[in-house]
N, C-alpha and C. Protein backbone atom coordinates (compact mmCIF):
# COMPACT_ATOMS: atom_id res chain seq x y z
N UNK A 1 -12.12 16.01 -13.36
CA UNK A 1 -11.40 15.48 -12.21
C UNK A 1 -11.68 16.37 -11.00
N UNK A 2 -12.30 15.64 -9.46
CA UNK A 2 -12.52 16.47 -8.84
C UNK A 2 -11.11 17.55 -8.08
N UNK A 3 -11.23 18.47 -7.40
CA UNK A 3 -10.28 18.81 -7.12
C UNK A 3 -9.68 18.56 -5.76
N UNK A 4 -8.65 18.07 -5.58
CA UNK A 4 -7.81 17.38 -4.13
C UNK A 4 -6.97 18.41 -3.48
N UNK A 5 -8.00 18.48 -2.28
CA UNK A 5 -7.35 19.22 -1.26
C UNK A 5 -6.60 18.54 0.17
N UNK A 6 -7.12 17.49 0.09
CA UNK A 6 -6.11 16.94 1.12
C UNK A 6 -6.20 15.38 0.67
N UNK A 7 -5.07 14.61 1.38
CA UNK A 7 -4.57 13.14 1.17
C UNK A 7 -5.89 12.47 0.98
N UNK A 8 -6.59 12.71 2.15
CA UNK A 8 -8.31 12.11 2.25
C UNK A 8 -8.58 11.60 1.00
N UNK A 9 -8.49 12.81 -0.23
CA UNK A 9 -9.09 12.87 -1.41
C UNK A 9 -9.13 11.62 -2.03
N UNK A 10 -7.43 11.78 -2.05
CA UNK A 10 -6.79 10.61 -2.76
C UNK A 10 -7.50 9.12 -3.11
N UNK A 11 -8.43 9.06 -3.94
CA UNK A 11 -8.65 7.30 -4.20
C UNK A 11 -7.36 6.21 -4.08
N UNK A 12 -6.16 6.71 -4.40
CA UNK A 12 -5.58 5.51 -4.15
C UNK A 12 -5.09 5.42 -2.68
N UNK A 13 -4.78 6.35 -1.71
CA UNK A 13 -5.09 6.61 -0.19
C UNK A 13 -6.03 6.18 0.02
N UNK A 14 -7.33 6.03 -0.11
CA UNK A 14 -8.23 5.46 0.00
C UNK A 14 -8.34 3.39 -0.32
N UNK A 15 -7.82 3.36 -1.21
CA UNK A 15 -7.54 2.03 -1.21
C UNK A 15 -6.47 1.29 -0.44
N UNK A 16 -5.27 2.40 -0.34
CA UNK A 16 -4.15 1.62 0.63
C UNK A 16 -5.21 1.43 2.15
N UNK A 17 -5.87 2.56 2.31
CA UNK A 17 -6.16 2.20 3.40
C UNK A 17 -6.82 0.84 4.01
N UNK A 18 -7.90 0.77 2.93
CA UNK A 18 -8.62 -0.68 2.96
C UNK A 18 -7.85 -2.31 2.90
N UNK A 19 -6.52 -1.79 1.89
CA UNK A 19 -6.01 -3.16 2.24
C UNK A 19 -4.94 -3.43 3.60
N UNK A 20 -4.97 -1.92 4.23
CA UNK A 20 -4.10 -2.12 5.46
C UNK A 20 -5.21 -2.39 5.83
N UNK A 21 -6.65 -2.12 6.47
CA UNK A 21 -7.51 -2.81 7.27
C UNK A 21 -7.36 -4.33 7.04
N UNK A 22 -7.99 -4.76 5.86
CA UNK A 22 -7.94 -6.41 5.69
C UNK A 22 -6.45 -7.07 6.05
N UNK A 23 -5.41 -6.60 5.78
CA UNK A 23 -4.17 -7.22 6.40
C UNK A 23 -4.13 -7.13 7.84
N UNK A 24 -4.56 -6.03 8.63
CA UNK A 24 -4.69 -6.02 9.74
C UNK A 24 -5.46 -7.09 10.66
N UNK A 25 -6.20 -7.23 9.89
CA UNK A 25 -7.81 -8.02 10.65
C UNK A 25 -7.04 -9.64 10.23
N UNK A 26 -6.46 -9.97 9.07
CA UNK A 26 -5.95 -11.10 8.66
C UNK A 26 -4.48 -11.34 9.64
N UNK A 27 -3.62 -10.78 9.84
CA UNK A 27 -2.99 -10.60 10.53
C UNK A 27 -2.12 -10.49 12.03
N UNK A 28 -3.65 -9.72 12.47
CA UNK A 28 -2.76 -8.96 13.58
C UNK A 28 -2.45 -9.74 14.65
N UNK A 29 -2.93 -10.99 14.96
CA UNK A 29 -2.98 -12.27 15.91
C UNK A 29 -1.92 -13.28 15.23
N UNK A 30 -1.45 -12.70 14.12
CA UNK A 30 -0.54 -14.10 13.84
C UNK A 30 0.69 -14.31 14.39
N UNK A 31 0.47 -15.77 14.88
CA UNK A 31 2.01 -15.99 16.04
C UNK A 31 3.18 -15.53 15.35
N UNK A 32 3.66 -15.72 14.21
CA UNK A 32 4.60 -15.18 13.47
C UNK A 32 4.86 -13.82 13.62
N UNK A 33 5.94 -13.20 14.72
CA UNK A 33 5.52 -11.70 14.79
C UNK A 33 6.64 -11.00 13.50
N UNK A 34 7.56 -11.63 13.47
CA UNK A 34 8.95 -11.09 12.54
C UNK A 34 8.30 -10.92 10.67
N UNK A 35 7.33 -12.27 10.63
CA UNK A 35 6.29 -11.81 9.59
C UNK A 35 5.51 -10.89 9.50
N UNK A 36 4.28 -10.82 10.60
CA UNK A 36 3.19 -10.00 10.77
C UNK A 36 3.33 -8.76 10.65
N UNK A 37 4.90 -7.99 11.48
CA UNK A 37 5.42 -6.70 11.80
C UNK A 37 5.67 -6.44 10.47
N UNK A 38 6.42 -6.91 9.62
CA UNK A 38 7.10 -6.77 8.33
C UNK A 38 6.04 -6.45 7.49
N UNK A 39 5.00 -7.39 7.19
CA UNK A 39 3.65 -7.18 6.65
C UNK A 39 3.24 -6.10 6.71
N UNK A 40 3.02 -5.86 8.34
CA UNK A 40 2.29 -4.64 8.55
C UNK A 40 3.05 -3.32 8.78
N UNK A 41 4.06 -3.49 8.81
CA UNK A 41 4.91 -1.87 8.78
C UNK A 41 5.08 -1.79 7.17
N UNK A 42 4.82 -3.03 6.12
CA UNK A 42 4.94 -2.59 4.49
C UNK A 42 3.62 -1.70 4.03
N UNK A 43 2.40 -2.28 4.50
CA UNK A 43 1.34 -1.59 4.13
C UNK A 43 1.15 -0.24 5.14
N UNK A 44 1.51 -0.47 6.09
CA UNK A 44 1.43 1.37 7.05
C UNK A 44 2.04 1.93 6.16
N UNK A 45 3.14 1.38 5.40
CA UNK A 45 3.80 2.62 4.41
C UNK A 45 3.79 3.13 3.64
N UNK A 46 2.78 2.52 2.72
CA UNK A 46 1.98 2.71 1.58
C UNK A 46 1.45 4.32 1.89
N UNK A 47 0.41 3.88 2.67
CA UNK A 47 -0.72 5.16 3.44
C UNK A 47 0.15 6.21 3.98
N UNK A 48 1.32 5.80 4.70
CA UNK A 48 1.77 7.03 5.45
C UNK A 48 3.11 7.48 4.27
N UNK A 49 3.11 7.05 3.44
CA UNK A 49 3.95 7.65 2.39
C UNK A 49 3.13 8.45 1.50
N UNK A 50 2.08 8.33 1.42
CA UNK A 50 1.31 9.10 0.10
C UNK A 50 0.96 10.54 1.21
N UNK A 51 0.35 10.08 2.33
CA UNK A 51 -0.27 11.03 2.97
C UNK A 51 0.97 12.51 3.29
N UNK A 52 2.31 11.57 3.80
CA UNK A 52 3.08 12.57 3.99
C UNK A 52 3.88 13.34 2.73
N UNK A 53 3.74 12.54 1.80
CA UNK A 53 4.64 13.10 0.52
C UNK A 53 3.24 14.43 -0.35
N UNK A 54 1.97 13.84 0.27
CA UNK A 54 0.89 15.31 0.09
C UNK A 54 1.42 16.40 0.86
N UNK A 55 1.58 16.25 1.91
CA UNK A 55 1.63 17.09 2.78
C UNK A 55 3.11 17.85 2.92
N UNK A 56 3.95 17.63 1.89
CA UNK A 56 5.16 18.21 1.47
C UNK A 56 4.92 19.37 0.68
N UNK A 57 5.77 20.07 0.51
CA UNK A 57 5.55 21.93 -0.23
C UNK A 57 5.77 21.72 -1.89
N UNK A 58 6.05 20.64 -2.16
CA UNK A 58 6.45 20.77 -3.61
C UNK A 58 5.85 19.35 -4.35
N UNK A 59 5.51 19.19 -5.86
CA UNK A 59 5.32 18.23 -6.36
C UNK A 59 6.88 16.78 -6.60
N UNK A 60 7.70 17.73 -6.59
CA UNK A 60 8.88 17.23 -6.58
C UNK A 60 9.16 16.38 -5.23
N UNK A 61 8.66 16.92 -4.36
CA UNK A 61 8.68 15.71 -2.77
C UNK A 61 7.81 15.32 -2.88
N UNK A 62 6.62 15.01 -3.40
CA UNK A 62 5.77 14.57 -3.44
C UNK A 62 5.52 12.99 -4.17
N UNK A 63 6.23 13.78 -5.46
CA UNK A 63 6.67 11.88 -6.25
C UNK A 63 7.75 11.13 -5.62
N UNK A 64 8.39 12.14 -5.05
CA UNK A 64 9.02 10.80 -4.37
C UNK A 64 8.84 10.18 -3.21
N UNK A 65 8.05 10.54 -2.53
CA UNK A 65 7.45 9.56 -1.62
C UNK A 65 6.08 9.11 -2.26
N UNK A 66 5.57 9.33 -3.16
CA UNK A 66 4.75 8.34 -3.95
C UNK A 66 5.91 6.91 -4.67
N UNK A 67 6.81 7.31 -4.77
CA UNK A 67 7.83 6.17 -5.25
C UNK A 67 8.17 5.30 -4.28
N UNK A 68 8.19 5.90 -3.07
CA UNK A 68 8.48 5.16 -1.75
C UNK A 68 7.69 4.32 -1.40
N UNK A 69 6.23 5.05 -1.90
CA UNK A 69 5.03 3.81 -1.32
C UNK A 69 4.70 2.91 -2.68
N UNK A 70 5.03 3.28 -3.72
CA UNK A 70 4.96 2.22 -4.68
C UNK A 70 5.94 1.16 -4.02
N UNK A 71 6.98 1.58 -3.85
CA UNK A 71 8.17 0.53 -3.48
C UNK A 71 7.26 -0.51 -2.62
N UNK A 72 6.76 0.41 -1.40
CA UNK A 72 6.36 -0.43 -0.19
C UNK A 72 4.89 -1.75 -0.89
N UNK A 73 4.33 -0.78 -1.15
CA UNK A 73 3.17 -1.41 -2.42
C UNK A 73 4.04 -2.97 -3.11
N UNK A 74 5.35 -2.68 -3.79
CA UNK A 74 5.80 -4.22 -3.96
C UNK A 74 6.35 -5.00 -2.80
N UNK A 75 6.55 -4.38 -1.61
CA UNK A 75 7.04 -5.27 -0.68
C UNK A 75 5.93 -6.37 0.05
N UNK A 76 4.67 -5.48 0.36
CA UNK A 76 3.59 -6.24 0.47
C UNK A 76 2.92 -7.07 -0.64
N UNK A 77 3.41 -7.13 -2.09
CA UNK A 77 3.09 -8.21 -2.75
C UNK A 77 4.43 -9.37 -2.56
N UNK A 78 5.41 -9.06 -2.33
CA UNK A 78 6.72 -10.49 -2.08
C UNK A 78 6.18 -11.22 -0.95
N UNK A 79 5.61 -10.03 0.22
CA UNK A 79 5.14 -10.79 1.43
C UNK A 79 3.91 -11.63 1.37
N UNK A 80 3.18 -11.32 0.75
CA UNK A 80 1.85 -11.89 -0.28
C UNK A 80 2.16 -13.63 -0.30
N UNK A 81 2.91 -13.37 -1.23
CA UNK A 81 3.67 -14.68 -1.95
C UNK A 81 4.37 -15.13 -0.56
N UNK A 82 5.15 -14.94 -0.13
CA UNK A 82 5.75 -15.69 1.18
C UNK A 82 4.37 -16.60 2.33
N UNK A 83 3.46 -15.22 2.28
CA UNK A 83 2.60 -16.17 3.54
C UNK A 83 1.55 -17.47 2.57
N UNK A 84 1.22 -17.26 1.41
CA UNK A 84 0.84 -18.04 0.46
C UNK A 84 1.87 -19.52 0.47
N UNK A 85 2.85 -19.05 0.44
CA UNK A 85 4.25 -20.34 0.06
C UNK A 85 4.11 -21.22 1.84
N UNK A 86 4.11 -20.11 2.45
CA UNK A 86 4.00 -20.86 3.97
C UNK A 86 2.26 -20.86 4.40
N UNK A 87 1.67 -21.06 4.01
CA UNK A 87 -0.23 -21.43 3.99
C UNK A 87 -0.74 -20.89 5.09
N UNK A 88 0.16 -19.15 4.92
CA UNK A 88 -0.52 -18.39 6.01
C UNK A 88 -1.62 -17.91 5.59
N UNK A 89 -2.09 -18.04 4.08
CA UNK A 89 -3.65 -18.14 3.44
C UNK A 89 -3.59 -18.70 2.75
N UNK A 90 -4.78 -18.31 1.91
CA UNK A 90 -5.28 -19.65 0.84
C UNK A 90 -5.22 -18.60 -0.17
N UNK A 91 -4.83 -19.40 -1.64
CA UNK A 91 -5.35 -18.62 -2.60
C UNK A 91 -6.21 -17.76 -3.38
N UNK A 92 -7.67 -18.26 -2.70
CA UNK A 92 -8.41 -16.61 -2.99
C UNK A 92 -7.67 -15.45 -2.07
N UNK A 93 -7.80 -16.25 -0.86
CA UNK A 93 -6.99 -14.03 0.02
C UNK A 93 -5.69 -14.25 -1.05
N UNK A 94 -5.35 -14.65 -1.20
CA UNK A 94 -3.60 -14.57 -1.54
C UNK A 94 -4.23 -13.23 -3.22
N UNK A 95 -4.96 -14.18 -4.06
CA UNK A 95 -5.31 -13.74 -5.21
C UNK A 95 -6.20 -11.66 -4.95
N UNK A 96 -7.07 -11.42 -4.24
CA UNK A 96 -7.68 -10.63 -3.93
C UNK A 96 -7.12 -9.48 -3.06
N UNK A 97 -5.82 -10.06 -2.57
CA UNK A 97 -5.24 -8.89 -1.97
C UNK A 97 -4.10 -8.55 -2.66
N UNK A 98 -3.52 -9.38 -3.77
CA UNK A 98 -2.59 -9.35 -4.34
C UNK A 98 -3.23 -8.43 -5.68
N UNK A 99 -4.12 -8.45 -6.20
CA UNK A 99 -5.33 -7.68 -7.10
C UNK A 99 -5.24 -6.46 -6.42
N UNK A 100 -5.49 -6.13 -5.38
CA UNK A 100 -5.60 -5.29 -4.78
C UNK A 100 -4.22 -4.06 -4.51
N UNK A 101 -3.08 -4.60 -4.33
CA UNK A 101 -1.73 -4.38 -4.07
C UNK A 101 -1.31 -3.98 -5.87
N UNK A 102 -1.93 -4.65 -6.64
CA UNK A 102 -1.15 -4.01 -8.11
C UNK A 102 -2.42 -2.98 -8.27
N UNK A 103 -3.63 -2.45 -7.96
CA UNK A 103 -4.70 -1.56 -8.35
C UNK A 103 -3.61 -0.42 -7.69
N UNK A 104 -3.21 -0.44 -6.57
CA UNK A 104 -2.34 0.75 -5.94
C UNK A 104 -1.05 1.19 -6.80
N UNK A 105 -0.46 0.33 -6.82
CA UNK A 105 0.57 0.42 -7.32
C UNK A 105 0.33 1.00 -8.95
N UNK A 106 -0.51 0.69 -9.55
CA UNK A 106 -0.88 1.16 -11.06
C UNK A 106 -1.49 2.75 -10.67
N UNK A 107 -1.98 2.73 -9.46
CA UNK A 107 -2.80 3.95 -9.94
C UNK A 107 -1.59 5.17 -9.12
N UNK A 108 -0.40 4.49 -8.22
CA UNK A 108 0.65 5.56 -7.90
C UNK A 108 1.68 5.91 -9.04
N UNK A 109 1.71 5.04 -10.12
CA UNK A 109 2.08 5.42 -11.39
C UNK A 109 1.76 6.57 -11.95
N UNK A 110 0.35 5.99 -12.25
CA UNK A 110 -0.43 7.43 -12.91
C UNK A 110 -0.22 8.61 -12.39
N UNK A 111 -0.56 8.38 -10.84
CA UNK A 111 -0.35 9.85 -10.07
C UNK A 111 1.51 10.34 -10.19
N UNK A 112 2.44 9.37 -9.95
CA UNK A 112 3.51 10.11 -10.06
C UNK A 112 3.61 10.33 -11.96
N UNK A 113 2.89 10.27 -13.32
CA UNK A 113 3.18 10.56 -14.10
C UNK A 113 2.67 11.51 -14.60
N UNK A 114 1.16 11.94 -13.89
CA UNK A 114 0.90 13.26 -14.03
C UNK A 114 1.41 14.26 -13.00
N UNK A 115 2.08 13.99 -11.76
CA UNK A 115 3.12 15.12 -11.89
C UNK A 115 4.27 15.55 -12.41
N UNK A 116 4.95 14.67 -13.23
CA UNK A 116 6.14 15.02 -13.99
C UNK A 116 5.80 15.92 -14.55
């Protein structure tokens, strides 16, 4: 396992990031702002929860804002399902970002279970 010196490192930081880009780009024009904002302040939180819960002094603050962005990680899959239910996409994006949203969420598991 290589060794992680900063959030950067992080592969699953690395993936939140990519699906905040594609939500962004899918997104950021949509007239719906009370949706779009919600959307997009769930996935900013993902990223800015892992990054800042690294950047805490202890492993103990650390899982728990990895728990925070798991949380956020399921909020952007309910919202998933909402813009799907209202045909703010189609079922492949719906399917591929929703794939995407449980790869995070599985792999902030792992990370908060190897710090216990």
């Amino acid at each position: 396992m290589p060794t992680i010196k900063r959030f950067e490192d992080l592969e699953v930081w690395t993936e939140a990031r990519n699906l905040n880009l594609k939500l962004f780009h899918l997104f950021s024009q949509h007239p719906n702002f009370v949706f779009r904002d919600q959307l997009l302040r769930a996935t900013l939180s993902i990223m800015n929860n892992i990054s800042e819960g690294f950047e805490r002094s202890s492993d103990k603050e650390f899982k728990l804002f990895l728990n925070y962005a798991k949380g956020s990680s399921g909020e952007v899959r309910n919202m998933l399902y909402i813009a799907l239910d209202l045909k703010y996409i189609n079922q492949p994006s719906f399917d591929e970002l929703y794939s995407t949203s449980i790869t995070i969420s599985s792999k902030l598991s792992k990370l908060i279970s190897y710090l216990k």
